[in-house]
Protein backbone atom coordinates (compact mmCIF):
# COMPACT_ATOMS: atom_id res chain seq x y z
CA UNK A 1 45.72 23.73 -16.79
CA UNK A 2 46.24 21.14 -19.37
CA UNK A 3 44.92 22.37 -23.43
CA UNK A 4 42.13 20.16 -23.44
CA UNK A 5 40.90 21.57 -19.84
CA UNK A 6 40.73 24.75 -21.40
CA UNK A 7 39.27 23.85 -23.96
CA UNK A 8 36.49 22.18 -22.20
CA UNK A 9 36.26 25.42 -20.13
CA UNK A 10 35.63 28.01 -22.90
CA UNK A 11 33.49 25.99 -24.61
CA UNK A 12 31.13 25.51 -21.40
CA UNK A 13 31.09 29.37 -21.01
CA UNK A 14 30.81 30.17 -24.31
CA UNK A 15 27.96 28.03 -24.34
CA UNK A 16 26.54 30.14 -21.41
CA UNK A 17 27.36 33.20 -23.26
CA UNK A 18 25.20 32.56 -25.84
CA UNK A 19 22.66 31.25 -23.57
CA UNK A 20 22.55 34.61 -21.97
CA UNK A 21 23.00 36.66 -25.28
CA UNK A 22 18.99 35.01 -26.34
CA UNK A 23 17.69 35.81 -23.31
CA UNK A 24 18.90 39.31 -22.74
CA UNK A 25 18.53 40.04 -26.32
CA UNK A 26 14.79 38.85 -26.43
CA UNK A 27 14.27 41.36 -23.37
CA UNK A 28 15.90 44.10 -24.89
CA UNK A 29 15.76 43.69 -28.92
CA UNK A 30 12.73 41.06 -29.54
CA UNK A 31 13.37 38.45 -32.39
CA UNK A 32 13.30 41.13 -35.39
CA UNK A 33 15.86 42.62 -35.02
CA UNK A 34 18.43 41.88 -32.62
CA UNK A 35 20.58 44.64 -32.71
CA UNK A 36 17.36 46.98 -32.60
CA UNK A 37 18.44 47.93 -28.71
CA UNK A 38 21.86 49.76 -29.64
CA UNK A 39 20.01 51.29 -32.69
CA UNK A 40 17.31 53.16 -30.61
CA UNK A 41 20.24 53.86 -27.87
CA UNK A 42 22.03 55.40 -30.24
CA UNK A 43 19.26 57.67 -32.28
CA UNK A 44 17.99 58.28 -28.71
CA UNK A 45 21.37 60.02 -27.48
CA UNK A 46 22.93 61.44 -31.41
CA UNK A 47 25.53 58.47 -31.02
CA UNK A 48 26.39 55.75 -33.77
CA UNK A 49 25.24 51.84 -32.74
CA UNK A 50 28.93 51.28 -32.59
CA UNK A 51 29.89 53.87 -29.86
CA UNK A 52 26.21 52.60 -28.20
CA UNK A 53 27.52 48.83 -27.78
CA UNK A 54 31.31 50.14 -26.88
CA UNK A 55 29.93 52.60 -23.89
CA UNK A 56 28.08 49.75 -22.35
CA UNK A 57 30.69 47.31 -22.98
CA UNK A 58 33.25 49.64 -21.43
CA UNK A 59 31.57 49.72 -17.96
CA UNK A 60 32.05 45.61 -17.60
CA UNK A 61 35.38 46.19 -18.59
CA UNK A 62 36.17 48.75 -16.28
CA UNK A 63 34.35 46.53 -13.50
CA UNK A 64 37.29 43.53 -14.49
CA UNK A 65 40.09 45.80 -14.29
CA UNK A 66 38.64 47.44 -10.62
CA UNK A 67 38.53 43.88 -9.58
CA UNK A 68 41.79 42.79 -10.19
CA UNK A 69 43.09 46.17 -9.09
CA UNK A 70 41.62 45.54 -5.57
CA UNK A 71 42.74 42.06 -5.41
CA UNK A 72 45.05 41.37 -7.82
CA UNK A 73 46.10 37.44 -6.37
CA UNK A 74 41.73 36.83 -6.33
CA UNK A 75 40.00 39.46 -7.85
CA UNK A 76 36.41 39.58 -6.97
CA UNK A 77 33.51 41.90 -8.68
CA UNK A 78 30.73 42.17 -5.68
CA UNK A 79 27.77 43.23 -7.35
CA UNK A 80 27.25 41.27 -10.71
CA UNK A 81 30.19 38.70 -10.13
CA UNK A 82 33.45 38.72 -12.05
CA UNK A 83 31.77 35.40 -14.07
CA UNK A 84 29.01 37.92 -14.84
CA UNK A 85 31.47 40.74 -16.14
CA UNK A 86 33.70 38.69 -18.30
CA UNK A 87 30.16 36.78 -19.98
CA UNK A 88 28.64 40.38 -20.68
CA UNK A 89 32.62 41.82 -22.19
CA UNK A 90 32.44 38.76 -24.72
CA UNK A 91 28.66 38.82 -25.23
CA UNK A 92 29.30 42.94 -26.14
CA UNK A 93 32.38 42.01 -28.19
CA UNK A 94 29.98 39.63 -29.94
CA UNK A 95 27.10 41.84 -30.53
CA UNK A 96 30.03 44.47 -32.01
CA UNK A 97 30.89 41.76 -34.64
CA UNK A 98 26.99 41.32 -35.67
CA UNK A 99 26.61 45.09 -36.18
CA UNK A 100 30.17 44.72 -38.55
CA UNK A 101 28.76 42.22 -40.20
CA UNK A 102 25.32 43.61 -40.84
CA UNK A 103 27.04 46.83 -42.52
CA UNK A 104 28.89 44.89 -44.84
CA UNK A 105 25.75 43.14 -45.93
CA UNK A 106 23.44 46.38 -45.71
């Protein structure tokens, strides 16, 4: 794969990432407060918003590395999609970086 095809790539997805991160955060969180979800999840179970985003994140993970596990040369996740997984890693990575971000400025 030549630099500018992956370039081209990860911009498309992240493009779709972000698509997906307004629509699954308006079901979730509403416009308000965006990270209002994790917050709840975590007063709800006597957990921080941190380890809240990191125990969902770590189930998409752990559906990536199953994946390649069972088929290491063309790894496929059968109920979501291995697209799906990967978009909903990031998107969690990205939601950890708005909760850093939002303590430094709280």
């Amino acid at each position: 794969m030549t630099e500018n095809t992956r370039d081209a790539v990860i911009q498309k997805f992240l493009g779709e990432c972000l698509d997906m991160l307004q629509r699954k955060g308006r079901a979730y969180a509403g416009s308000d407060d965006v990270l209002a979800f994790f917050k709840t999840q975590a007063a709800e179970s006597g957990i921080t918003p941190y380890q809240a985003i990191s125990t969902m994140k770590v189930k998409h993970e752990a559906a990536i590395r199953e994946a390649i596990k069972q088929n290491p040369g063309s790894p496929v996740e059968h109920t979501e999609g291995l697209r799906g997984r990967i978009m909903d890693a990031i998107n969690f990575n990205l939601l950890l970086l708005c909760l850093l971000e939002e303590g430094k400025c709280g």
